[in-house]
N, C-alpha and C. Protein backbone atom coordinates (compact mmCIF):
# COMPACT_ATOMS: atom_id res chain seq x y z
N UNK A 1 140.16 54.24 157.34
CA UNK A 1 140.42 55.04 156.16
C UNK A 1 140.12 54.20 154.93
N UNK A 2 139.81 55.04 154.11
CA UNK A 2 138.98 54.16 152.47
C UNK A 2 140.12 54.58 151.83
N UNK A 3 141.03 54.12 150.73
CA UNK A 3 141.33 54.66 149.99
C UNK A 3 141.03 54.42 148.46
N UNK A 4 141.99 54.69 147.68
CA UNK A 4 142.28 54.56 146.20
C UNK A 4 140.33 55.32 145.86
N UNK A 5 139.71 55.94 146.22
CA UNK A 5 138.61 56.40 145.92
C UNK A 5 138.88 57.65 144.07
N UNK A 6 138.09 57.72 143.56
CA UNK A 6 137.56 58.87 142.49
C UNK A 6 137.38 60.34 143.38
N UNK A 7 138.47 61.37 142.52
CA UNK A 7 137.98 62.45 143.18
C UNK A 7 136.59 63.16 142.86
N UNK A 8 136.38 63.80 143.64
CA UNK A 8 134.69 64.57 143.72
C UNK A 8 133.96 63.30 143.01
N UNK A 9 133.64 62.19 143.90
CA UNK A 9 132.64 61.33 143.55
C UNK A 9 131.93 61.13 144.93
N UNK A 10 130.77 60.55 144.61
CA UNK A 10 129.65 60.77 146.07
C UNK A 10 130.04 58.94 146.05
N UNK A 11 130.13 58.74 147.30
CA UNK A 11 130.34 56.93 147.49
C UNK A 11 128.93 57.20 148.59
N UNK A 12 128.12 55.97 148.80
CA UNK A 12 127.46 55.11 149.70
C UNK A 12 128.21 55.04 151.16
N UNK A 13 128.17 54.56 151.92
CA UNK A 13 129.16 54.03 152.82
C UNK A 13 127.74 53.14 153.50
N UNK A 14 127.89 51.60 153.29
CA UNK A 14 126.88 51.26 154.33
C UNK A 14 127.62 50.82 155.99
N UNK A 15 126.76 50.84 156.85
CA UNK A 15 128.14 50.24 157.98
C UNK A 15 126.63 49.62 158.78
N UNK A 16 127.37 47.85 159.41
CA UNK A 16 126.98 46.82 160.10
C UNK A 16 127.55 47.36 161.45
N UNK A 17 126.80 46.98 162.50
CA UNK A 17 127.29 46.38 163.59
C UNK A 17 127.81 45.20 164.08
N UNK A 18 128.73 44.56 164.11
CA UNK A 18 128.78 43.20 164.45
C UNK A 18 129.82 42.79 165.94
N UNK A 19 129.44 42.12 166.51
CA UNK A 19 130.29 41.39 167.54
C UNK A 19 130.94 40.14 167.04
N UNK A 20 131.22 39.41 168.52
CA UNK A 20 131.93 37.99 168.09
C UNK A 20 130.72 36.81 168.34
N UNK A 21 129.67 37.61 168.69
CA UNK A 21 127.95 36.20 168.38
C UNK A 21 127.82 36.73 166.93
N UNK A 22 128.02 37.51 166.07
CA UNK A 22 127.01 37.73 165.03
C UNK A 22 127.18 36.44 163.95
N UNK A 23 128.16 35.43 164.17
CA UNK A 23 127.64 34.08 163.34
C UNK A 23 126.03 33.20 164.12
N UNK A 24 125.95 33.82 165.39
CA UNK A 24 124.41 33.24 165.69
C UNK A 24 123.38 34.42 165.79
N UNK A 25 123.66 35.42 166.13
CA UNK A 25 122.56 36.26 166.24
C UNK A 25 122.52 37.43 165.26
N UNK A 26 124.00 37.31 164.41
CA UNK A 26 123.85 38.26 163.12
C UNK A 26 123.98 39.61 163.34
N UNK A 27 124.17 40.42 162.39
CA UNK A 27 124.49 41.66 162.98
C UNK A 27 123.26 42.88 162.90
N UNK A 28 124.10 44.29 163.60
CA UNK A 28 122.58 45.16 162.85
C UNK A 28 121.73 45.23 161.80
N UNK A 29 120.87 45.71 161.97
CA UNK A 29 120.36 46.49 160.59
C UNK A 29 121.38 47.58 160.10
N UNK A 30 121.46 47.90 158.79
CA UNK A 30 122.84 48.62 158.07
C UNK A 30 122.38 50.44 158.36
N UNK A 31 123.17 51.00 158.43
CA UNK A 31 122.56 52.27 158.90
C UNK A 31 124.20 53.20 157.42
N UNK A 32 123.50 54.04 156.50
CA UNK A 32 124.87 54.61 155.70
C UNK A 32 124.78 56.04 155.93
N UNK A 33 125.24 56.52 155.10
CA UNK A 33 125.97 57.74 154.98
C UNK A 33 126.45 58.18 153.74
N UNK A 34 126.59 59.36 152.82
CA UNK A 34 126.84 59.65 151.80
C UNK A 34 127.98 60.65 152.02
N UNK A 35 129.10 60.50 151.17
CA UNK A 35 129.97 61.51 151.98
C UNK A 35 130.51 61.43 150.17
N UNK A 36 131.23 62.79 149.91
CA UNK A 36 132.01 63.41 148.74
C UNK A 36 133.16 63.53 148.89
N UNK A 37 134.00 62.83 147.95
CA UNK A 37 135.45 63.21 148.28
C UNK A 37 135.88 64.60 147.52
N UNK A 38 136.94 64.98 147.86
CA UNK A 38 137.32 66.48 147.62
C UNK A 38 138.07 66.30 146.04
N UNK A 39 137.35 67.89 145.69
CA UNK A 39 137.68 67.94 144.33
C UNK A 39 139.52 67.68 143.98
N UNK A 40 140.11 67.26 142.75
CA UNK A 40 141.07 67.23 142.92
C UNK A 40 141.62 68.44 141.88
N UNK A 41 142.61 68.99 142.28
CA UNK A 41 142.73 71.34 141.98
C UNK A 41 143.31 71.36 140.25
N UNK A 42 143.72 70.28 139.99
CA UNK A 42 143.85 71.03 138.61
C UNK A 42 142.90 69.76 137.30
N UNK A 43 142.08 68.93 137.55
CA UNK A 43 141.50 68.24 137.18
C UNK A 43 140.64 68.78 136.05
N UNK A 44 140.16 70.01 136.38
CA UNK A 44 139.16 70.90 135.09
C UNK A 44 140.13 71.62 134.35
N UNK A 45 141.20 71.84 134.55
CA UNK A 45 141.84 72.45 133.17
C UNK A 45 141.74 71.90 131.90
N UNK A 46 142.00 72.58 130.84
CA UNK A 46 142.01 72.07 129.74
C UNK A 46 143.64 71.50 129.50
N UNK A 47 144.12 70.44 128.68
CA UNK A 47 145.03 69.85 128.97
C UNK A 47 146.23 70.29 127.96
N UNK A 48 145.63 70.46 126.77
CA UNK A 48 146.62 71.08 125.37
C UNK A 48 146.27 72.38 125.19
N UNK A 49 147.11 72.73 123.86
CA UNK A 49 146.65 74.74 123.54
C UNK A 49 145.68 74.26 122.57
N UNK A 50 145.19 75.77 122.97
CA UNK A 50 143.93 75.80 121.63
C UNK A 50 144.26 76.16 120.16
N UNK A 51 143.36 75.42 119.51
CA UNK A 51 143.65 75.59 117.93
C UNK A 51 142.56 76.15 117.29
N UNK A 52 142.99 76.62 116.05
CA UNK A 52 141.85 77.98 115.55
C UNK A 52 142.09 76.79 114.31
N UNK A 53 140.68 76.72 112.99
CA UNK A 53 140.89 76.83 112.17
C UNK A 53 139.96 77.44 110.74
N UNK A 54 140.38 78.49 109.82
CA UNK A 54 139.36 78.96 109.45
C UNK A 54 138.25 78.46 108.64
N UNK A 55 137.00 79.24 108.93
CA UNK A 55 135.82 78.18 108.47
C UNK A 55 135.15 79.17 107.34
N UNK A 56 135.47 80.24 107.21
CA UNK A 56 134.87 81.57 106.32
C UNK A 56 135.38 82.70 106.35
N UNK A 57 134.86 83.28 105.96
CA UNK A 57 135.82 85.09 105.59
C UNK A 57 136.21 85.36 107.00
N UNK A 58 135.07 85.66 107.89
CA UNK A 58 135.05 86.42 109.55
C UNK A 58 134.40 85.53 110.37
N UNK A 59 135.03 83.74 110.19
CA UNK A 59 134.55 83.01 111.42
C UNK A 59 135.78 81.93 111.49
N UNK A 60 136.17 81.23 112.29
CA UNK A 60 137.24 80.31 113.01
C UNK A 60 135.79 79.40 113.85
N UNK A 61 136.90 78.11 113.59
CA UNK A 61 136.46 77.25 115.13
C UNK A 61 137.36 77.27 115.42
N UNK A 62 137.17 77.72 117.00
CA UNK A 62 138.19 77.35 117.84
C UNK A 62 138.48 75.93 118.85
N UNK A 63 139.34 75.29 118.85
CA UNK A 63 138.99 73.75 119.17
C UNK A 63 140.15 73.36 120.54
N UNK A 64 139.65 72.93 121.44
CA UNK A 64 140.83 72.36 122.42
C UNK A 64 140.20 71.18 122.81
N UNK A 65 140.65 70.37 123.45
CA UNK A 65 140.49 68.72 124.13
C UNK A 65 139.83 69.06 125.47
N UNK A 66 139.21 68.03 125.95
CA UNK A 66 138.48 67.98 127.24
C UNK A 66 139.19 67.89 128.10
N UNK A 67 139.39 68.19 129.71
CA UNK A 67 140.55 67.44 130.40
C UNK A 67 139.82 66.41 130.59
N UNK A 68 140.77 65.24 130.98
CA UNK A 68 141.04 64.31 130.77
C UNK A 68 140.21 63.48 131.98
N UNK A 69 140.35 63.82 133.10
CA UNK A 69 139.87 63.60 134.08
C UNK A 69 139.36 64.41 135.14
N UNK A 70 137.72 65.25 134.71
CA UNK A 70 137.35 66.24 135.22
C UNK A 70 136.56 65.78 137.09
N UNK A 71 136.33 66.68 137.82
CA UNK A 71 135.69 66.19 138.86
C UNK A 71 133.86 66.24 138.53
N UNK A 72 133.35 65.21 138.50
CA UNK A 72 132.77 65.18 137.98
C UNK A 72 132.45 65.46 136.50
N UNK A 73 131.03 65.84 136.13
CA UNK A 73 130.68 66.41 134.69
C UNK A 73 131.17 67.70 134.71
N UNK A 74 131.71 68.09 133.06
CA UNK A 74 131.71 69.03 132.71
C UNK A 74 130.60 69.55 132.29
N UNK A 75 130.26 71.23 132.63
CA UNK A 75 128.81 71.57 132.47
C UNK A 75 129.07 71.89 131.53
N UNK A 76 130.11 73.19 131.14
CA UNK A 76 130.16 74.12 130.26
C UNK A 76 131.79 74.75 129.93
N UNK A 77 131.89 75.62 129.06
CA UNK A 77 133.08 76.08 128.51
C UNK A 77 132.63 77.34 128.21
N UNK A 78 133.50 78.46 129.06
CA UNK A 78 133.62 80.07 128.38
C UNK A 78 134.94 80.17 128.03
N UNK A 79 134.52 81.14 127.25
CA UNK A 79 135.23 81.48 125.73
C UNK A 79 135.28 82.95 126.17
N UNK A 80 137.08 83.25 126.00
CA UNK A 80 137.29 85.07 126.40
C UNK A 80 137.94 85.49 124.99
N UNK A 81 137.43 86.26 124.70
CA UNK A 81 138.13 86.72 123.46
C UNK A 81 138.14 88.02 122.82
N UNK A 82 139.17 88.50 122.24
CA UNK A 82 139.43 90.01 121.88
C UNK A 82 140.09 89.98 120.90
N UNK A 83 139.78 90.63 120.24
CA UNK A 83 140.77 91.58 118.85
C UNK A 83 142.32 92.45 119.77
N UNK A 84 142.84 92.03 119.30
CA UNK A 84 144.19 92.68 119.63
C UNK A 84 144.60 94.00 119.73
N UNK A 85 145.01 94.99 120.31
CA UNK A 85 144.95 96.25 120.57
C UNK A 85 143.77 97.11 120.05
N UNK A 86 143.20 96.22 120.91
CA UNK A 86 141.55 97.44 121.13
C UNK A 86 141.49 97.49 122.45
N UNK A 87 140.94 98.83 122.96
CA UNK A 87 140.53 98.70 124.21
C UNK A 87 138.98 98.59 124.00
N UNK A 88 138.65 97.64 124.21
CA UNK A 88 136.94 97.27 124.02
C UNK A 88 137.17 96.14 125.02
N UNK A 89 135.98 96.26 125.55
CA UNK A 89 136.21 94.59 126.98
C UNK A 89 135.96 93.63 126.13
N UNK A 90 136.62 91.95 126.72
CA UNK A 90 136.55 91.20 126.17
C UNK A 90 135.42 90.49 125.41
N UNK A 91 134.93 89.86 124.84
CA UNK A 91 133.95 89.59 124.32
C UNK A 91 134.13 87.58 124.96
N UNK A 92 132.77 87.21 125.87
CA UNK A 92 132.62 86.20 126.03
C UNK A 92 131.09 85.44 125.85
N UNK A 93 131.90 83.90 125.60
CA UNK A 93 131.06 83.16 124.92
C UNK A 93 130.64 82.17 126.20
N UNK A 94 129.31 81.46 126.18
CA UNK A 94 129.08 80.20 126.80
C UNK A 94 129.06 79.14 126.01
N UNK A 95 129.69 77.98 126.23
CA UNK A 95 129.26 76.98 125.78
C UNK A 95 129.27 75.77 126.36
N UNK A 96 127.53 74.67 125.94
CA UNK A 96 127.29 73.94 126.78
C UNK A 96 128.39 72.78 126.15
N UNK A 97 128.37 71.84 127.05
CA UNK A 97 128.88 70.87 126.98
C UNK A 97 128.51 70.01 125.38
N UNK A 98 126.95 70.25 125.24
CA UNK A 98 126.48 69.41 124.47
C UNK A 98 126.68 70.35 123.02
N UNK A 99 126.74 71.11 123.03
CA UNK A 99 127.71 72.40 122.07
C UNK A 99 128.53 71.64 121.38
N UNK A 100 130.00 71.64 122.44
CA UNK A 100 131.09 71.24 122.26
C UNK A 100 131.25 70.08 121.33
N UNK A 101 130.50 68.81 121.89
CA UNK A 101 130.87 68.02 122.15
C UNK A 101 130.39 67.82 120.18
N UNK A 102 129.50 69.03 119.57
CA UNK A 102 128.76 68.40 117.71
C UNK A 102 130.82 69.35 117.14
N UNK A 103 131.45 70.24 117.52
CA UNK A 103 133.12 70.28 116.94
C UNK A 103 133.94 70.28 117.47
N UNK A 104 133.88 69.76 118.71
CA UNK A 104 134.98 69.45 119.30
C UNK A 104 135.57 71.14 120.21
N UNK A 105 134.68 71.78 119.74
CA UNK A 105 135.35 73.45 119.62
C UNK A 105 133.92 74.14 119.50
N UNK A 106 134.24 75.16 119.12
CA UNK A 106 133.03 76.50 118.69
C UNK A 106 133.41 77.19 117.76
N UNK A 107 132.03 77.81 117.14
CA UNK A 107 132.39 78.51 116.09
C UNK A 107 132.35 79.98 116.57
N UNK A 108 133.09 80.72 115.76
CA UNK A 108 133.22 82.24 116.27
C UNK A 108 132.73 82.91 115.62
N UNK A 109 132.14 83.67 115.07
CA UNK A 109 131.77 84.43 114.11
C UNK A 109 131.37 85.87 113.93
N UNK A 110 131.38 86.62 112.60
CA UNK A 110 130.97 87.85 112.80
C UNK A 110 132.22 88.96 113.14
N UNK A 111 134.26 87.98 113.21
CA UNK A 111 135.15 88.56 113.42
C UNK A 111 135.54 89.95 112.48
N UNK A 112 136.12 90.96 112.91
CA UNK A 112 136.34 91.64 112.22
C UNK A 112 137.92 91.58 111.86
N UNK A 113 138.19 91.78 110.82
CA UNK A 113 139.85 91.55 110.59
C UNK A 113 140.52 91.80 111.31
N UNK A 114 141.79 90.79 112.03
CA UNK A 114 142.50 91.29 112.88
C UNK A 114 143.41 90.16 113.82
N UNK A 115 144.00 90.57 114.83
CA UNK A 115 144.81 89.43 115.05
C UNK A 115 143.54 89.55 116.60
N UNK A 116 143.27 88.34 116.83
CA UNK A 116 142.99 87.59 118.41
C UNK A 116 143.66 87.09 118.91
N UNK A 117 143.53 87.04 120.42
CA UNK A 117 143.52 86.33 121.44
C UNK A 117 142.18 85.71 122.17
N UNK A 118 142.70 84.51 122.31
CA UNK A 118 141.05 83.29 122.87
C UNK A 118 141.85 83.15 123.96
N UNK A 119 141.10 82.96 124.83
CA UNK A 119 141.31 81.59 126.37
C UNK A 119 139.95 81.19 126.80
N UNK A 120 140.10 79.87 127.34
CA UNK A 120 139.37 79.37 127.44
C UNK A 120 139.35 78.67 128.92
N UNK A 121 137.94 78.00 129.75
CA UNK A 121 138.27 77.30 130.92
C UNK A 121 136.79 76.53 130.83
N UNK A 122 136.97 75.29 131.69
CA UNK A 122 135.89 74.73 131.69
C UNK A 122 135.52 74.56 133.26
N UNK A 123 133.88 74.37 133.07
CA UNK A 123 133.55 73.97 134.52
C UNK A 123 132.83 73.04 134.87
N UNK A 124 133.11 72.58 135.83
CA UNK A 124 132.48 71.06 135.98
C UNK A 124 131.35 71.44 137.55
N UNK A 125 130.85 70.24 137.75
CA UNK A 125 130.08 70.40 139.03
C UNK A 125 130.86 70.58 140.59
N UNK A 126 132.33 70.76 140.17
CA UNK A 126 133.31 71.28 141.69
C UNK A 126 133.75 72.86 141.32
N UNK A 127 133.47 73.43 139.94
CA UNK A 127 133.78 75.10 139.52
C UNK A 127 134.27 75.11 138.61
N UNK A 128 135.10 76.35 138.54
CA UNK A 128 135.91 76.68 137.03
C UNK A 128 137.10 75.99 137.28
N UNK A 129 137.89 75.55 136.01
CA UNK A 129 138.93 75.51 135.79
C UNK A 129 139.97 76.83 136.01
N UNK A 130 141.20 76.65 135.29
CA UNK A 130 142.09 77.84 135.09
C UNK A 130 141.95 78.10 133.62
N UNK A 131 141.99 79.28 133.09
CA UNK A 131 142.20 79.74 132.23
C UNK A 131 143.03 79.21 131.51
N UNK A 132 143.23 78.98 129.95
CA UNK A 132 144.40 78.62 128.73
C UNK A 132 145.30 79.86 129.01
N UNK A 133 146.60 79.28 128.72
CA UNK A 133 147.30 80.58 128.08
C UNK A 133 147.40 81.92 128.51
């Protein structure tokens, strides 16, 4: 058994043959293996609440923190969001990583007056997170 490993990380594994001659005749040639350890389940959440702050008449950034320790890269971040007692389906956003990363957040825009609700989840190369809030 290996331990103390990184979750969802790809390790090497090389493996020797050796006996009790291999100080004279040395051991195999190395023969490996690539094996992934398992994602760990709440690692892609986002870690704090999200914060709005306004940037113009009918736009907000909306801003939350990365988690902290994702499995692997984070690819991307969707964005669910609605105006408050409407029945209209939610309105969602993509955003890449490399997005994020110029406010920390996204900009929203084009809102029409009113109270929202955002949630948000991120996904890395093991899936989605859970939803904010």
């Amino acid at each position: 058994v290996i331990s103390n490993l990184r979750h969802f990380t790809e390790y090497r594994i090389d493996i020797h043959a050796c006996n009790h001659a291999a100080h004279t005749v040395g051991c195999s040639a190395a023969t490996f293996v690539f094996a992934r350890t398992m994602p760990e389940r709440d690692a892609d959440n986002i870690p704090d609440n999200v914060t709005w702050e306004p940037i113009g008449k009918n736009s907000v950034l909306l801003k939350w923190k990365e988690p902290e320790n994702p499995n692997g890269l984070i690819l991307k971040y969707e964005i669910k969001y609605s105006r408050e007692n409407e029945e209209v389906p939610a309105t969602v956003v993509c955003v890449s990583r490399q997005r994020y990363k110029r406010y920390q957040g996204v900009h929203l825009t084009l809102l029409q007056p009113g109270n929202y609700s955002a949630k948000i989840r991120a996904t890395s190369l093991a899936g989605n997170g859970s939803w904010t809030g």
